[in-house]
Protein backbone atom coordinates (compact mmCIF):
# COMPACT_ATOMS: atom_id res chain seq x y z
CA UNK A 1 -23.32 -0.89 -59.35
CA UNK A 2 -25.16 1.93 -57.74
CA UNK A 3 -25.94 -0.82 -54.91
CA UNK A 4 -22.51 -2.25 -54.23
CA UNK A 5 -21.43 1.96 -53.83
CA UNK A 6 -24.25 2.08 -50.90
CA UNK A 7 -23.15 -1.07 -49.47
CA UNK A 8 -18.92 0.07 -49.22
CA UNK A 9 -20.12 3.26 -47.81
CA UNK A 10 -22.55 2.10 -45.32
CA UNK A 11 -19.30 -0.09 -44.22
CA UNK A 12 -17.18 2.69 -44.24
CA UNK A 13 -19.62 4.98 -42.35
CA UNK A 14 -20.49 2.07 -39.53
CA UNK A 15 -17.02 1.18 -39.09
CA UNK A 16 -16.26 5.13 -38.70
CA UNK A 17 -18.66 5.16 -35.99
CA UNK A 18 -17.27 2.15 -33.88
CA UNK A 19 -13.90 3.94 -33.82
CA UNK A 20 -15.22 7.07 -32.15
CA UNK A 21 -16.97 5.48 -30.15
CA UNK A 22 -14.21 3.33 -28.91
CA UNK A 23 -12.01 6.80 -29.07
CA UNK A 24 -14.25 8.46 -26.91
CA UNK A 25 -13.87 5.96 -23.94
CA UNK A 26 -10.28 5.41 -23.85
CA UNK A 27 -9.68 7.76 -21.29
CA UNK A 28 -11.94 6.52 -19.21
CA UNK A 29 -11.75 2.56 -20.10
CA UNK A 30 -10.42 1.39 -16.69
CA UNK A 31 -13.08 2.23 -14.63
CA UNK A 32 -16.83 1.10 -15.46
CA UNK A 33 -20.20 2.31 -14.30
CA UNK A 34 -20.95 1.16 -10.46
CA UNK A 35 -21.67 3.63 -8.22
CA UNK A 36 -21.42 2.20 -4.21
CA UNK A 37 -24.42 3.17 -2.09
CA UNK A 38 -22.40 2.63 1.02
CA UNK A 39 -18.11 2.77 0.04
CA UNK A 40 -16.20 -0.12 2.18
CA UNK A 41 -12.94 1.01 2.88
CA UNK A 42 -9.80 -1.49 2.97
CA UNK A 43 -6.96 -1.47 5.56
CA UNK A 44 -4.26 -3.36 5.46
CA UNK A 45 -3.41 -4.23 9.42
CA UNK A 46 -0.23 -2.12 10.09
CA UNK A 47 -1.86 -1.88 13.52
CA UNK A 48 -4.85 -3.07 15.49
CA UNK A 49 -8.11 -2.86 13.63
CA UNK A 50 -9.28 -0.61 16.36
CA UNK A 51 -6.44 1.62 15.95
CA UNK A 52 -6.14 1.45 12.13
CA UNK A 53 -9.60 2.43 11.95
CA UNK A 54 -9.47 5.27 14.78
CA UNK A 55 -6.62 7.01 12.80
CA UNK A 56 -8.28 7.04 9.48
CA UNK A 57 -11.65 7.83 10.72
CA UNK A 58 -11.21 11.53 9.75
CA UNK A 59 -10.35 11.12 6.18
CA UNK A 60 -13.79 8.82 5.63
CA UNK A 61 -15.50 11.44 7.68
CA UNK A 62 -14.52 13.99 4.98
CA UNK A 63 -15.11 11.37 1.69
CA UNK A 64 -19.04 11.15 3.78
CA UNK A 65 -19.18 15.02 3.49
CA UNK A 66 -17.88 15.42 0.29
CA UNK A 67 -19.66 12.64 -1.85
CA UNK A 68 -22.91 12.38 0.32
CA UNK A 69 -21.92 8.44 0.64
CA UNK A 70 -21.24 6.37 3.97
CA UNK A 71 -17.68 5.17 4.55
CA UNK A 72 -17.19 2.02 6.00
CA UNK A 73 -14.04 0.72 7.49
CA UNK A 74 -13.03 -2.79 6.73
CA UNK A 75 -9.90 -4.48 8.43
CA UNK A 76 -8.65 -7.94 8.18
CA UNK A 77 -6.09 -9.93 10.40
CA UNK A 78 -3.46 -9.98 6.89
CA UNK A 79 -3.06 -7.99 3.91
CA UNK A 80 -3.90 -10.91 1.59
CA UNK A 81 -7.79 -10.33 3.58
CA UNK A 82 -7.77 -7.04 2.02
CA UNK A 83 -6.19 -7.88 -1.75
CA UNK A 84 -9.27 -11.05 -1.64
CA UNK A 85 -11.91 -8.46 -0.77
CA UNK A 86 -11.34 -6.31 -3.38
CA UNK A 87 -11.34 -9.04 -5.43
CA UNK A 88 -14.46 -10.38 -4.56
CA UNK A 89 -15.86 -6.80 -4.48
CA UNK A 90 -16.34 -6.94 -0.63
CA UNK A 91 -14.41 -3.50 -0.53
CA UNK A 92 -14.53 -0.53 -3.12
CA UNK A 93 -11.91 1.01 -2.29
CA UNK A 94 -8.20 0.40 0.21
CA UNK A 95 -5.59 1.58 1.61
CA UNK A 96 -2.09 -0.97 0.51
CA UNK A 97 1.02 -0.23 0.47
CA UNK A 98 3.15 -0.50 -2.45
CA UNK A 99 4.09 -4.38 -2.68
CA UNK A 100 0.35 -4.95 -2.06
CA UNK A 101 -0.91 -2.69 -4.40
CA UNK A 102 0.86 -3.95 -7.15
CA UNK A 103 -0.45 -7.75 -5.97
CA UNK A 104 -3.85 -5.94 -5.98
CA UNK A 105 -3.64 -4.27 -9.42
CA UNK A 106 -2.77 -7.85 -10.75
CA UNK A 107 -5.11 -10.02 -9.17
CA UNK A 108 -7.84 -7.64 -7.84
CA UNK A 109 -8.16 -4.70 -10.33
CA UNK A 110 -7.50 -2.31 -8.25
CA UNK A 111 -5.94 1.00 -9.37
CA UNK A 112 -3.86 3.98 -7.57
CA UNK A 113 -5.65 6.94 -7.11
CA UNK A 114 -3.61 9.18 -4.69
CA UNK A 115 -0.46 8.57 -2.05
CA UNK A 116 0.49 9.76 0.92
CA UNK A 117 2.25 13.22 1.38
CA UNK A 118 4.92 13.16 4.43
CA UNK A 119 5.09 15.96 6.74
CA UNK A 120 7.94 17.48 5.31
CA UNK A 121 6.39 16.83 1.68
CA UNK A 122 7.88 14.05 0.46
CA UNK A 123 6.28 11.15 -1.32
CA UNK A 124 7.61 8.49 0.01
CA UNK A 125 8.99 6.60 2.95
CA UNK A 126 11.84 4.36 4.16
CA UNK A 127 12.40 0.65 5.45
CA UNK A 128 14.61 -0.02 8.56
CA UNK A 129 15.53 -2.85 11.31
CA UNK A 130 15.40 -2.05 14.10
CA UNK A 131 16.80 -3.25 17.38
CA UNK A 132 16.51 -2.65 21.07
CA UNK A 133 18.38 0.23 22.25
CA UNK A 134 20.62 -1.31 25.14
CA UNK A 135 20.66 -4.68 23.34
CA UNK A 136 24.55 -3.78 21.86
CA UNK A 137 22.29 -4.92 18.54
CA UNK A 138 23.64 -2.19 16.44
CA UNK A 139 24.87 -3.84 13.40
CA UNK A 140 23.71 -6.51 10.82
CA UNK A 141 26.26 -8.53 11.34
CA UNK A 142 25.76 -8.22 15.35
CA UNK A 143 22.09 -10.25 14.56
CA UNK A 144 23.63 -13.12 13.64
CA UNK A 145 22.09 -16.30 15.50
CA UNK A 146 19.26 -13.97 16.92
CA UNK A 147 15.85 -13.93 16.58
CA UNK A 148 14.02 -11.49 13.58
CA UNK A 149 10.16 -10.38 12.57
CA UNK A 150 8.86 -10.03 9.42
CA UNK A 151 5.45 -8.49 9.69
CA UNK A 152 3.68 -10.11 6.38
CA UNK A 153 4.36 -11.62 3.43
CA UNK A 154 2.55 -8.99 1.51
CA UNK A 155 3.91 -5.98 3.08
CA UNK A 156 6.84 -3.61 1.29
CA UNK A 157 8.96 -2.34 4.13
CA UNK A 158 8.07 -5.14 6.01
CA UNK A 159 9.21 -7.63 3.66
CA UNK A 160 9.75 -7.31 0.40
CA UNK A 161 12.91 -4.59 0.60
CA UNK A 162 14.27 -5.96 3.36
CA UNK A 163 14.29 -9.44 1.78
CA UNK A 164 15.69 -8.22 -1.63
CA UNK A 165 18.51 -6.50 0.90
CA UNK A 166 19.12 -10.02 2.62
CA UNK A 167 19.42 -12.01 -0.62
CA UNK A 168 21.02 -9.52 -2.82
CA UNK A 169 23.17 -7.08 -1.38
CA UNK A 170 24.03 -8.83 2.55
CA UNK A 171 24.17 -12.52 0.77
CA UNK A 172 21.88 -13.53 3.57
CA UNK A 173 19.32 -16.61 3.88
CA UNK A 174 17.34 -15.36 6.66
CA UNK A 175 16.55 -18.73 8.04
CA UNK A 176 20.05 -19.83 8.23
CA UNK A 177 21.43 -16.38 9.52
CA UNK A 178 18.94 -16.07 12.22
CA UNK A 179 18.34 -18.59 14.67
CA UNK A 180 14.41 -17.81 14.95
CA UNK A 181 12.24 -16.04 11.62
CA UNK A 182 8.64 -15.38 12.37
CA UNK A 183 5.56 -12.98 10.83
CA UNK A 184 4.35 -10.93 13.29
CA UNK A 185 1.16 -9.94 11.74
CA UNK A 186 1.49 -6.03 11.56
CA UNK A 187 4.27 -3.46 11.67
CA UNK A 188 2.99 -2.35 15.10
CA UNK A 189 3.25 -5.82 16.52
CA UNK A 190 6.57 -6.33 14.79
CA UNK A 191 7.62 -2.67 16.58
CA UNK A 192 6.47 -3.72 20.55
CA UNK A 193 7.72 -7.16 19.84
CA UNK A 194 11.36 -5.33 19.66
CA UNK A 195 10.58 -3.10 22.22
CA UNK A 196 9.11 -6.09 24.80
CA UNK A 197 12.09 -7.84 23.72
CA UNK A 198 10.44 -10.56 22.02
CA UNK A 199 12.38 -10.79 19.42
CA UNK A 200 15.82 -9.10 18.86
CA UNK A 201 15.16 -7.49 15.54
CA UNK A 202 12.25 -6.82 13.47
CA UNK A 203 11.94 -4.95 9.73
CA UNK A 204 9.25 -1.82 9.75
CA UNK A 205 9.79 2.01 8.00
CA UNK A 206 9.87 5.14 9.37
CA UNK A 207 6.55 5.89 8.89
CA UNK A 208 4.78 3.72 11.15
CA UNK A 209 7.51 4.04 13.89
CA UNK A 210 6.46 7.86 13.57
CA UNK A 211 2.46 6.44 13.93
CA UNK A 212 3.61 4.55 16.79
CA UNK A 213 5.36 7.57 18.80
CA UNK A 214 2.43 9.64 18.17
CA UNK A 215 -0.21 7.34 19.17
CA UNK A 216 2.08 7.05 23.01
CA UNK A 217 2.96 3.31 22.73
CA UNK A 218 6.26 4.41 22.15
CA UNK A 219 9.91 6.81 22.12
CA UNK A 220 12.25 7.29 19.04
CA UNK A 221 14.73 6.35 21.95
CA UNK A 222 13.75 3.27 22.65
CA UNK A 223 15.18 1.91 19.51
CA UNK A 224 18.93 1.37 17.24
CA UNK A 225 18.25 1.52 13.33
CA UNK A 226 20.64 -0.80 12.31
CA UNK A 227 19.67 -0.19 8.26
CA UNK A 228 17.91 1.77 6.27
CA UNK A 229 16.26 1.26 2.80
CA UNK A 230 16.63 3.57 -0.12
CA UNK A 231 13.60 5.65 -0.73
CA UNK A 232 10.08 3.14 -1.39
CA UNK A 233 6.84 5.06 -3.26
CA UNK A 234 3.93 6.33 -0.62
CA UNK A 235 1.53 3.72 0.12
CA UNK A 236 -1.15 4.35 -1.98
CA UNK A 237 -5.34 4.75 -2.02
CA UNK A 238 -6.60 2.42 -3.97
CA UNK A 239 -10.32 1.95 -6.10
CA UNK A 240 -12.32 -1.08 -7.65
CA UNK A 241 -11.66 -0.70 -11.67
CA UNK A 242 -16.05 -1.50 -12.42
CA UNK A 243 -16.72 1.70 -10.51
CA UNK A 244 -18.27 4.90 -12.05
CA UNK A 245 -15.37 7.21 -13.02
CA UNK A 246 -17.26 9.92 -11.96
CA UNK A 247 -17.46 8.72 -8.78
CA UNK A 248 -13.71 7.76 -8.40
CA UNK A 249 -12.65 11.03 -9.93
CA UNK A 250 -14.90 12.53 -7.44
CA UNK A 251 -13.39 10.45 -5.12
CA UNK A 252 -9.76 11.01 -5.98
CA UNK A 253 -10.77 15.07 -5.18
CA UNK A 254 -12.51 14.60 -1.84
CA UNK A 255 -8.56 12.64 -0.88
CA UNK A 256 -6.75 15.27 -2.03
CA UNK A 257 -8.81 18.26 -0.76
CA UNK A 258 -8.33 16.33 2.85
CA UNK A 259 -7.06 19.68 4.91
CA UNK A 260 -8.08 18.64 8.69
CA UNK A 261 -5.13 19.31 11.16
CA UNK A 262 -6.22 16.97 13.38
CA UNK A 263 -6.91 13.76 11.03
CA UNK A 264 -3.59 14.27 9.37
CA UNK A 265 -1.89 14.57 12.60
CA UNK A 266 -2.79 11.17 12.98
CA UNK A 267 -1.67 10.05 10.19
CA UNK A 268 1.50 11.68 10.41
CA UNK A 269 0.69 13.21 7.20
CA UNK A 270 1.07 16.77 4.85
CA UNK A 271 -2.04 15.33 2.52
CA UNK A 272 -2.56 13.01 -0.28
CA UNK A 273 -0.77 13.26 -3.75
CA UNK A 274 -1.85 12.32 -7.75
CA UNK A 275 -0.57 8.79 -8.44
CA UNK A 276 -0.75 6.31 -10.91
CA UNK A 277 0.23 2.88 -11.29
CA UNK A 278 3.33 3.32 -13.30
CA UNK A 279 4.39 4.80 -10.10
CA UNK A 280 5.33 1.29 -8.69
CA UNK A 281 6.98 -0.33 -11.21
CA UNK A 282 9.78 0.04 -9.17
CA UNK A 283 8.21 -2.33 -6.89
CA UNK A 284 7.57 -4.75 -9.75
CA UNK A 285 10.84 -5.13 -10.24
CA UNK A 286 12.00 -5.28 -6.97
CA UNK A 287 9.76 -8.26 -6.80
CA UNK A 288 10.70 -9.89 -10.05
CA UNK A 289 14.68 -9.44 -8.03
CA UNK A 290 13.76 -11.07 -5.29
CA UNK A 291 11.89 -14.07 -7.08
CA UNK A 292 15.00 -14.60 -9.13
CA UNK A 293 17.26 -14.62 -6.01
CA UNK A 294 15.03 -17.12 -4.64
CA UNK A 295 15.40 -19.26 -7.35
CA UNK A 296 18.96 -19.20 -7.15
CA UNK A 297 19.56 -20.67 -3.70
């Protein structure tokens, strides 16, 4: 009898001791123990990987200084090339933005550590079409038959909102409203093929036109918004769910202590922001819209 007592309690005490131990980790579940000797930095191509780098060179320089680790850049000619090297760990960390993050988080384990801060402190940013100003290009309805740029499959602004506009609110198939659809590549090639008259309309945000302006290549005035989206999440930073959550946590600090005047000049940013990933469910469902739209035609 005395036995059989020994034996339920051991149970009882082992069993107690699994559950704290699980209890104790929950917090800190999503993220596992690697810690990067060298961090590789994703960017999706919004611009040249030249450019993309040059502008974001700052912000590693301070992650180098803060953690005591080297940044590396890492660029790709699509934003897919970014979501499949997180995925096969070629990157530990990325900058998406929020269509691609959520693609990311699904197929890549990535999770949202901080977002971009707009210079007048907002946290997020707006899709528009554009046209050439002097085109008399001003409306939707004027682009009928034209020609129109997409920049990537992948991309929010770029894509995704203005598609779920097309199909659900201006009852448009874009390739039987236009007379020409094409992916440019990136929202800065989408942007000068406007402005070189390459095409007559192209879909881009606010954001990048402002990157464009202050990198020279081009003038608010050279342009007609012909819509705007509501508001879209920032784009967000992004980490590898195996890595040490010391180091992201120490990572998610060094983004948000980023102060330099210069470096967020460049990026046409206040700062970085706390995020999370129920932050873009929005976009999820924006997706899930567009799917179903799709379906329906």
């Amino acid at each position: 009898m005395l036995k059989k007592i020994r034996v339920k309690w051991l149970k009882k005490l082992i069993t107690s001791i699994l559950y704290l131990v699980v209890l104790s980790t929950i917090n800190t579940s999503v993220f596992a123990a690697e810690v990067p000797e060298v961090l590789r930095f994703g960017l999706i191509p919004t611009e040249s990987g030249t450019q993309i780098t040059d502008r974001w060179q700052p912000l590693f320089d301070h992650i180098e200084r803060c953690l005591n680790v080297k940044v590396k850049a890492y660029t790709a000619s699509d934003y897919a090339g970014i979501i499949e090297a997180m995925r096969f760990k070629k990157i530990e960390a990325a900058y998406f933005g929020p269509k691609s993050y959520t693609d990311a988080h699904l197929r890549a384990n990535g999770w949202a550590i901080a977002r971009e801060q707009r210079l007048d402190g907002s946290t997020g940013y707006y899709g528009v079409i554009i046209t050439k100003k002097g085109s008399g290009l001003k409306t939707i309805e004027d682009l009928k038959g034209k020609t129109f740029a997409f920049n990537d499959p992948n991309s929010t602004s770029g894509y995704l909102v203005p598609m779920t506009y097309f199909l659900k609110e201006a009852k448009i198939i874009p390739e039987e409203y236009f007379s020409r659809v094409i992916f440019s590549g990136s929202h800065e090639a989408s942007i000068m093929a406007v402005k070189m008259g390459k095409v007559d309309a192209a879909s881009t945000n606010d954001l990048d036109l402002d990157r464009e302006i202050e990198a020279g290549r081009i003038f608010k005035d050279d342009f007609n918004i012909v819509w705007k989206s509501d508001i879209i999440p920032g784009s967000p930073l992004v980490v590898r769910g195996d890595l040490s959550y010391d180091f992201v946590m120490k990572l998610k600090k060094a983004i948000l202590t980023f102060n330099d005047p210069e470096g967020l000049r460049k990026l046409q940013l206040k700062g970085f922001v706390e995020t999370e990933d129920s932050d873009y469910n929005c976009i999820r469902e924006m997706k899930k819209v567009k799917e179903a739209l799709r379906k329906k035609r």
